[in-house]
C-alpha atoms as a PDB file:
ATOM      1  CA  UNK A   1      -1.641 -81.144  -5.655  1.00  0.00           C
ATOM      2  CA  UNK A   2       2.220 -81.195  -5.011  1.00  0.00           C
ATOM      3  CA  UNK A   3       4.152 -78.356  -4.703  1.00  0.00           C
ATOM      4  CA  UNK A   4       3.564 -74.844  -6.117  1.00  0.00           C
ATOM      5  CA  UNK A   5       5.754 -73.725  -8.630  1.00  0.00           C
ATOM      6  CA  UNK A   6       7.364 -70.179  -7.669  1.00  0.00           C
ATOM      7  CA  UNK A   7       8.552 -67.916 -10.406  1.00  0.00           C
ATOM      8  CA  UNK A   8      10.518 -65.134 -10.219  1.00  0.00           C
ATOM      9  CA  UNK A   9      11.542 -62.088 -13.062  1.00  0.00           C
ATOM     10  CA  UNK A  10      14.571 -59.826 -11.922  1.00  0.00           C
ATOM     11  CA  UNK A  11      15.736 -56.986 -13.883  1.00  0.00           C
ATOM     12  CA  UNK A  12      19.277 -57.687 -14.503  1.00  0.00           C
ATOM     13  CA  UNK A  13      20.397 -60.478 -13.423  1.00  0.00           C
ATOM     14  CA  UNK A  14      24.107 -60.160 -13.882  1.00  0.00           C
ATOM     15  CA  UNK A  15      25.388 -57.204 -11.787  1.00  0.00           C
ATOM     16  CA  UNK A  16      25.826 -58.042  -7.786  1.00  0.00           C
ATOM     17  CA  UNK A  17      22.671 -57.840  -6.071  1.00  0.00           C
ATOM     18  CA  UNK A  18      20.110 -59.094  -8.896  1.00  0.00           C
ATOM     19  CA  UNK A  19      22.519 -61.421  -9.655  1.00  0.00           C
ATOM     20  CA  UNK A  20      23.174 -62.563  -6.005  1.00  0.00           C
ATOM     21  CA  UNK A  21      19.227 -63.060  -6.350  1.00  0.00           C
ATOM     22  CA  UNK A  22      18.776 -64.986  -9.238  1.00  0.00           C
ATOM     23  CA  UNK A  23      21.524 -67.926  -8.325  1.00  0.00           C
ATOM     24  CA  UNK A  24      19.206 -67.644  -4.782  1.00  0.00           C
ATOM     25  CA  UNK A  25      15.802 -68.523  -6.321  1.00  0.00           C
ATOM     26  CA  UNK A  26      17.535 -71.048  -8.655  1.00  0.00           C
ATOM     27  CA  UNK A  27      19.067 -72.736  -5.917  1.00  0.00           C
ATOM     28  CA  UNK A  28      15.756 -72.587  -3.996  1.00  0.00           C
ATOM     29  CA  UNK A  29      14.297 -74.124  -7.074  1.00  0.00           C
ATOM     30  CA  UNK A  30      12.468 -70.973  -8.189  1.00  0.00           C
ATOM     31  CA  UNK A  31      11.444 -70.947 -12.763  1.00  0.00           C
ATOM     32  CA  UNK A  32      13.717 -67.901 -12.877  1.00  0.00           C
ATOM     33  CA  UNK A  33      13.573 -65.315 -15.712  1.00  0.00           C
ATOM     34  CA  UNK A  34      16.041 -62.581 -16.187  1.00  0.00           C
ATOM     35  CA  UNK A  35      15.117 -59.355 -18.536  1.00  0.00           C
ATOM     36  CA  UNK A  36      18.892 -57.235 -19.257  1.00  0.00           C
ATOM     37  CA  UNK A  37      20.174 -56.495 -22.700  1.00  0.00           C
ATOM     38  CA  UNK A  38      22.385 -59.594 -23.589  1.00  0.00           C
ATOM     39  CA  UNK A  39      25.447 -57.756 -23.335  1.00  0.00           C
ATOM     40  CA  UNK A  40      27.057 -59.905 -20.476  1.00  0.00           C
ATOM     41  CA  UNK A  41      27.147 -64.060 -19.528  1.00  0.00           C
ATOM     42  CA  UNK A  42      23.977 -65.456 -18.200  1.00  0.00           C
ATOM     43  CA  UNK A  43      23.684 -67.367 -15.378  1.00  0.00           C
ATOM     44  CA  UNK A  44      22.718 -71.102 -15.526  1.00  0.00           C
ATOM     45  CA  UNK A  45      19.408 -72.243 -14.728  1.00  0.00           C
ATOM     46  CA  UNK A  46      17.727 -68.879 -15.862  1.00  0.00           C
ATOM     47  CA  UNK A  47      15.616 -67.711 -18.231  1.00  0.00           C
ATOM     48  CA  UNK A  48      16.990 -65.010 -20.263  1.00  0.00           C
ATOM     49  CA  UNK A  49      14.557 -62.338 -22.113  1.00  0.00           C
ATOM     50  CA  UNK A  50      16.597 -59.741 -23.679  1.00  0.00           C
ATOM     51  CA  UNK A  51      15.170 -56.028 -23.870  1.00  0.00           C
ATOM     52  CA  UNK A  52      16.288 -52.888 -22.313  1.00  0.00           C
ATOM     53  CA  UNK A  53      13.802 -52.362 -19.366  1.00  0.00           C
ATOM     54  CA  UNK A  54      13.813 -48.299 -20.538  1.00  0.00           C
ATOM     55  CA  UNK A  55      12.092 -48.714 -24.056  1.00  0.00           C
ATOM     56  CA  UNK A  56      10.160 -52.107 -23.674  1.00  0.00           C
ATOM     57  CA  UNK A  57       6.866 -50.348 -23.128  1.00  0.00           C
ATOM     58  CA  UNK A  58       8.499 -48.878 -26.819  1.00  0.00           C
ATOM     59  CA  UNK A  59       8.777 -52.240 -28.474  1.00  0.00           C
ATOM     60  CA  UNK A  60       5.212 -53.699 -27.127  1.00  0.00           C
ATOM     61  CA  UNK A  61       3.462 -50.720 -28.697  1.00  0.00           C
ATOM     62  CA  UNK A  62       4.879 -51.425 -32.216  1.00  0.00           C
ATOM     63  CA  UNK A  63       4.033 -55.006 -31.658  1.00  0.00           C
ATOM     64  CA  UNK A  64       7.515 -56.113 -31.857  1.00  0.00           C
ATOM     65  CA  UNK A  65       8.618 -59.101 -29.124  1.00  0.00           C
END
């Protein structure tokens, strides 16, 4: 086998730290996913799921995505 792939999902992903962290893992090489609310720019290289980390036990319940 060849290298593991590493994956990584950060809350937020826009604001200082989280962000600082998700252009780290991406540079490392890291499948990055990001879970915020869509309101600001993504970063590149990231996967962006948008939901609001407060109600998405909410929205899984009603069997919404």
């Amino acid at each position: 086998g060849g290298i593991p792939v590493r994956k990584m999902l950060i809350t937020g992903g826009t604001g200082f730290v989280s962000g600082f962290l998700a252009r780290y893992f991406v540079y490392k090489h890291w499948q990055v996913w990001v879970l915020n609310q869509g309101t600001k720019t993504q970063l590149s290289g990231v996967t962006h799921i948008e939901a609001d980390r407060h109600t998405i036990g909410d929205r899984q319940r009603s069997g919404r995505r």
